[in-house]
PDB file of N, CA and C in Angstrom:
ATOM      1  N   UNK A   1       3.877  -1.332  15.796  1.00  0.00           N
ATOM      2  CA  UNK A   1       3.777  -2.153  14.597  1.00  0.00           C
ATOM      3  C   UNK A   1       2.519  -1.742  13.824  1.00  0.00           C
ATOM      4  N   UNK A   2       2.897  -1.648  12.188  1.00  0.00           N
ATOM      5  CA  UNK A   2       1.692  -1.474  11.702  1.00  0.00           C
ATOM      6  C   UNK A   2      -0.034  -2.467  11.306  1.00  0.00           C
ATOM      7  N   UNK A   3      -0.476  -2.196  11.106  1.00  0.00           N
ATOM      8  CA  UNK A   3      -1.186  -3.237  10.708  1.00  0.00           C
ATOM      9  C   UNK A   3      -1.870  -2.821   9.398  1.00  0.00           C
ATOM     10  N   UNK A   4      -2.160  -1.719   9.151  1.00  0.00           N
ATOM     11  CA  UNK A   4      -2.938  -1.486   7.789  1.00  0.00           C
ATOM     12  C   UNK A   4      -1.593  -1.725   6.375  1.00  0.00           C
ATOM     13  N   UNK A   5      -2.033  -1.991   5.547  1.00  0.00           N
ATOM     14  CA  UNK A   5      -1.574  -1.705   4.530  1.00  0.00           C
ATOM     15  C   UNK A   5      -0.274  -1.056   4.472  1.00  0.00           C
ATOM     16  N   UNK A   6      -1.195   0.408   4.333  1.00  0.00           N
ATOM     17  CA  UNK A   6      -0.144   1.546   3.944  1.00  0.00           C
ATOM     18  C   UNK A   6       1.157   1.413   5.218  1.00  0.00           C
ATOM     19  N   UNK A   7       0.553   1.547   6.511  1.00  0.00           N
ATOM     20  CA  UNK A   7       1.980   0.977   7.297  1.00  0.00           C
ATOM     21  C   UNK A   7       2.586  -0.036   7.157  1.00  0.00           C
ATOM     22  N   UNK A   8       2.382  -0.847   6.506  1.00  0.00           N
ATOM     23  CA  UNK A   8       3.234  -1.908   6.406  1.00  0.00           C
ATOM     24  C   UNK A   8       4.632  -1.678   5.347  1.00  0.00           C
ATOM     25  N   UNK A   9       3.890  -1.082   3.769  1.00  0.00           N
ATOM     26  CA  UNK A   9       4.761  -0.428   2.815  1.00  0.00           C
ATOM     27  C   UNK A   9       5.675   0.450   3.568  1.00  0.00           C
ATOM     28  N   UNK A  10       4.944   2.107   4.687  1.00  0.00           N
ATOM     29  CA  UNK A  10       5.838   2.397   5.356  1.00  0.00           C
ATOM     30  C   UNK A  10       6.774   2.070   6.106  1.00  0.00           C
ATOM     31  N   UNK A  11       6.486   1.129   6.864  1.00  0.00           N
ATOM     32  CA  UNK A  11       7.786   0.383   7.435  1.00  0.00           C
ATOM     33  C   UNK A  11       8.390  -0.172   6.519  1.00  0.00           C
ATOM     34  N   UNK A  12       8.352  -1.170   5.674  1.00  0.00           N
ATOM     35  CA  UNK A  12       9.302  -1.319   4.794  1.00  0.00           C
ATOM     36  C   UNK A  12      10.028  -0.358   4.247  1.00  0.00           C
ATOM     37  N   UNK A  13       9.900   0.463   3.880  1.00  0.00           N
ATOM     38  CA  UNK A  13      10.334   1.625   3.245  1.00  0.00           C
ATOM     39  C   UNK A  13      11.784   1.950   4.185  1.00  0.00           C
ATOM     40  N   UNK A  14      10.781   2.111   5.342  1.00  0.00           N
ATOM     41  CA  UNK A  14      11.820   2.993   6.390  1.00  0.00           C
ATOM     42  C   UNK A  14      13.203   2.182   6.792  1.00  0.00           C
ATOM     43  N   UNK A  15      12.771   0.668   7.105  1.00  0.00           N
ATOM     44  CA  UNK A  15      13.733  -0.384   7.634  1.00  0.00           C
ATOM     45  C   UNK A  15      14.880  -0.641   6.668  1.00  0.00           C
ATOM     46  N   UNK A  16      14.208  -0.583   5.237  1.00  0.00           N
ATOM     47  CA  UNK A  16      15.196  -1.505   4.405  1.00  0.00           C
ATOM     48  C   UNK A  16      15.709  -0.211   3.268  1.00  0.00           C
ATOM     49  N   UNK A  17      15.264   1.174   3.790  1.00  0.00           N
ATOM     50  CA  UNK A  17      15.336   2.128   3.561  1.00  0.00           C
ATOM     51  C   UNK A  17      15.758   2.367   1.924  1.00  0.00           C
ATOM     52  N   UNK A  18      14.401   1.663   1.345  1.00  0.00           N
ATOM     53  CA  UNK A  18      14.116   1.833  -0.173  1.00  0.00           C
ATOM     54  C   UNK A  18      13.268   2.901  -0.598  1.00  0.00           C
ATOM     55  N   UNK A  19      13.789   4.456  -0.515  1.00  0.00           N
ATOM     56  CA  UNK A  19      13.399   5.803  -0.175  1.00  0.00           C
ATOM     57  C   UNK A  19      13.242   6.009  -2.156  1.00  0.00           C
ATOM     58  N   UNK A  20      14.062   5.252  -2.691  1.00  0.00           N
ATOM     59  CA  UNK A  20      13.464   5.683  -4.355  1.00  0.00           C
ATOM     60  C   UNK A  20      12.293   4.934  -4.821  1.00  0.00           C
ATOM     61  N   UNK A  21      11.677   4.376  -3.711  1.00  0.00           N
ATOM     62  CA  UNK A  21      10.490   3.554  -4.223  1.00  0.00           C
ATOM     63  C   UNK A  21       9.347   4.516  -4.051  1.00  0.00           C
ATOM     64  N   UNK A  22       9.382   5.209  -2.803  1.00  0.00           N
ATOM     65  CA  UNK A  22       8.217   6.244  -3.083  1.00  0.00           C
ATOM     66  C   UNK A  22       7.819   7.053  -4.743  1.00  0.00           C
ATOM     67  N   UNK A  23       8.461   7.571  -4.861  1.00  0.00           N
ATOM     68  CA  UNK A  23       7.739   8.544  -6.216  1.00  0.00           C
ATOM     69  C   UNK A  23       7.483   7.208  -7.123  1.00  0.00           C
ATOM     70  N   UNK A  24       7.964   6.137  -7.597  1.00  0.00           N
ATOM     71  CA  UNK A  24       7.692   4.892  -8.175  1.00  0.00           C
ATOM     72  C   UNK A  24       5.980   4.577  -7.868  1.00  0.00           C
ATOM     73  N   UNK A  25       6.038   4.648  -6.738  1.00  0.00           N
ATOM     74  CA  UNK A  25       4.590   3.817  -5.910  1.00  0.00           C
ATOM     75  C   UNK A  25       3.605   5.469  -6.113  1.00  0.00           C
ATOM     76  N   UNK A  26       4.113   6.667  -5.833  1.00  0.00           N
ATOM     77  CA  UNK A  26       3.115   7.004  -5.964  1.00  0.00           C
ATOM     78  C   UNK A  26       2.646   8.084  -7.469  1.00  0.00           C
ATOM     79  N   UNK A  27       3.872   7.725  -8.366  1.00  0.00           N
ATOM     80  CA  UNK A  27       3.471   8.005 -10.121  1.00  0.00           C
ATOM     81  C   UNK A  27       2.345   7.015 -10.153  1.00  0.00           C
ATOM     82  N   UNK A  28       2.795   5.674  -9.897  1.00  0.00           N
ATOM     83  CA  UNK A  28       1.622   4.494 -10.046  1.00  0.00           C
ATOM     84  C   UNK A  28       0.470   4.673  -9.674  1.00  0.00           C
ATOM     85  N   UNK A  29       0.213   5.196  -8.454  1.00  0.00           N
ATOM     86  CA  UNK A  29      -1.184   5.834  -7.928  1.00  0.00           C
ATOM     87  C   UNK A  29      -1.790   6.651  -8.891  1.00  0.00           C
ATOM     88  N   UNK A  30      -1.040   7.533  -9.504  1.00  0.00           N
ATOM     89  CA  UNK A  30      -1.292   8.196  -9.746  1.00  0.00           C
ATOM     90  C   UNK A  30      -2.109   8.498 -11.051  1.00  0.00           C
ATOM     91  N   UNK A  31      -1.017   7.406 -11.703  1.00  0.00           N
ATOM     92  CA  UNK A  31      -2.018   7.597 -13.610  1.00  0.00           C
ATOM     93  C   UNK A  31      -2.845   6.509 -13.198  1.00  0.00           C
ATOM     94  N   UNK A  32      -3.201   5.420 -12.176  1.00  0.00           N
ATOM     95  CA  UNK A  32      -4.555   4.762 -11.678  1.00  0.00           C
ATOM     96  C   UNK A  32      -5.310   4.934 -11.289  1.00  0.00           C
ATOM     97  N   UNK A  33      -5.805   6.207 -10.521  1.00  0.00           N
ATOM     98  CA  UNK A  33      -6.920   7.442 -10.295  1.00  0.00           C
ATOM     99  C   UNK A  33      -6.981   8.177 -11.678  1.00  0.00           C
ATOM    100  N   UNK A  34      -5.677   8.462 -12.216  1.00  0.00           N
ATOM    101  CA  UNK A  34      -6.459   8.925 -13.298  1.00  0.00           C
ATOM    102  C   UNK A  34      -7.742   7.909 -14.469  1.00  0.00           C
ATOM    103  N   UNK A  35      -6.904   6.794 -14.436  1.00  0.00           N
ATOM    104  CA  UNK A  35      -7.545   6.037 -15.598  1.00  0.00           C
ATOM    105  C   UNK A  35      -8.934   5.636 -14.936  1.00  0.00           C
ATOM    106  N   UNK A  36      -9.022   5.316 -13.397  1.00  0.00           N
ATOM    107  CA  UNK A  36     -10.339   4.673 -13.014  1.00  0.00           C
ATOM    108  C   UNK A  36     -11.268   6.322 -12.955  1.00  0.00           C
ATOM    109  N   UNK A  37     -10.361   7.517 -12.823  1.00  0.00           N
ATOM    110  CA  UNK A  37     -11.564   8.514 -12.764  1.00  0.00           C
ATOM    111  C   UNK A  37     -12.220   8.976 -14.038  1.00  0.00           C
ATOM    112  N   UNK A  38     -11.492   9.162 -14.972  1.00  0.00           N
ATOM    113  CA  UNK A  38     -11.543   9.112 -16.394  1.00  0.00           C
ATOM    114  C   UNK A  38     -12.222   8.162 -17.195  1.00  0.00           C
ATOM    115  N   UNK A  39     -12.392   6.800 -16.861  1.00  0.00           N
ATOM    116  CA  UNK A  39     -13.071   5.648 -17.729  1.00  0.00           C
ATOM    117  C   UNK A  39     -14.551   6.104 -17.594  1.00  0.00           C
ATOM    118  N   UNK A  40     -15.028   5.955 -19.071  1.00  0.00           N
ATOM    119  CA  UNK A  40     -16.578   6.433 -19.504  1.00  0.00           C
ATOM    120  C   UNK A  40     -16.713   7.790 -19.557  1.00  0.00           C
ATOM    121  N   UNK A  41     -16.139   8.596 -19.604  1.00  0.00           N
ATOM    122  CA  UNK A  41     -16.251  10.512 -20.010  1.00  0.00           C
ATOM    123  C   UNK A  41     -15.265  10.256 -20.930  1.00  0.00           C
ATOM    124  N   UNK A  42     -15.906  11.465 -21.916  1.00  0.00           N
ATOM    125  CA  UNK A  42     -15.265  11.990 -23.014  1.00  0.00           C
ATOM    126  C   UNK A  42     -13.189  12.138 -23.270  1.00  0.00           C
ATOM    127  N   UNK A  43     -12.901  12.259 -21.923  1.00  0.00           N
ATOM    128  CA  UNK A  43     -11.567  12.532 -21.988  1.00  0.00           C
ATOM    129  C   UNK A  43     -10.778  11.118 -21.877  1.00  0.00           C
ATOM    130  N   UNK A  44     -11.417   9.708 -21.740  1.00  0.00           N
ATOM    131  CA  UNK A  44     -10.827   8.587 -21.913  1.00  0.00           C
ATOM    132  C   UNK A  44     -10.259   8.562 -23.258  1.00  0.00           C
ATOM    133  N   UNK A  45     -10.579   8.652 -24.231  1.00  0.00           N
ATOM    134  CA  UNK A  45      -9.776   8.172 -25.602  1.00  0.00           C
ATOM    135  C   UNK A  45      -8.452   9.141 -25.558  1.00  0.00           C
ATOM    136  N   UNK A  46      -8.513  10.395 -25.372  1.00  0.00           N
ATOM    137  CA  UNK A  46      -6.983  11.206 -24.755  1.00  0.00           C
ATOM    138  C   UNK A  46      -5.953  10.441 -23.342  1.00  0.00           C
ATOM    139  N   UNK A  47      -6.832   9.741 -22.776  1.00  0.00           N
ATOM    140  CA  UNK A  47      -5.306   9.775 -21.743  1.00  0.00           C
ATOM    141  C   UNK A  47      -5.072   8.581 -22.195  1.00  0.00           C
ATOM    142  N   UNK A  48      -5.617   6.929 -22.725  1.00  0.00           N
ATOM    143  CA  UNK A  48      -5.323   6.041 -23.450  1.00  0.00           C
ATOM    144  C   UNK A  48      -4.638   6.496 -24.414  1.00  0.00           C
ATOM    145  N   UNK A  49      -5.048   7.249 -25.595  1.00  0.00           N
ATOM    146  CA  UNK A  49      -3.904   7.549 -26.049  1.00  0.00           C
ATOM    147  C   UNK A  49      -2.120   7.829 -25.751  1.00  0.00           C
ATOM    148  N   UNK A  50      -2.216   8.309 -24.504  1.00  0.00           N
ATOM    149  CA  UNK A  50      -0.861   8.697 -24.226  1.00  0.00           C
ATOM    150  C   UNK A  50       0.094   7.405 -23.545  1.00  0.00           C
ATOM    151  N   UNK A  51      -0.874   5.979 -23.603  1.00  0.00           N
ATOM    152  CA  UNK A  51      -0.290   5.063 -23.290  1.00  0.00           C
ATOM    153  C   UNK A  51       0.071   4.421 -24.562  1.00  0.00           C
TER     154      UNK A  51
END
């Protein structure tokens, strides 16, 4: 059994075998590292823009 987090999503995943949720969950990761790495440098007003 998991106990962190991320195992927990993994088991869900696996049990109820909602396999199109991955790329969902991790696009989401994804432009959210961008925006928290990006906030305060020059290249913030470009990727806001593309929202």
């Amino acid at each position: 059994m998991a106990t962190s987090k991320i195992g927990m999503i993994w088991d869900f995943l696996k049990v109820r075998k909602k396999w199109w949720l991955i790329p969902v969950i991790a696009f989401t990761l994804l432009i959210s590292m961008i925006i928290v790495l990006t906030e305060g440098t020059a290249a913030a007003p470009f990727i806001y823009t593309l929202f």
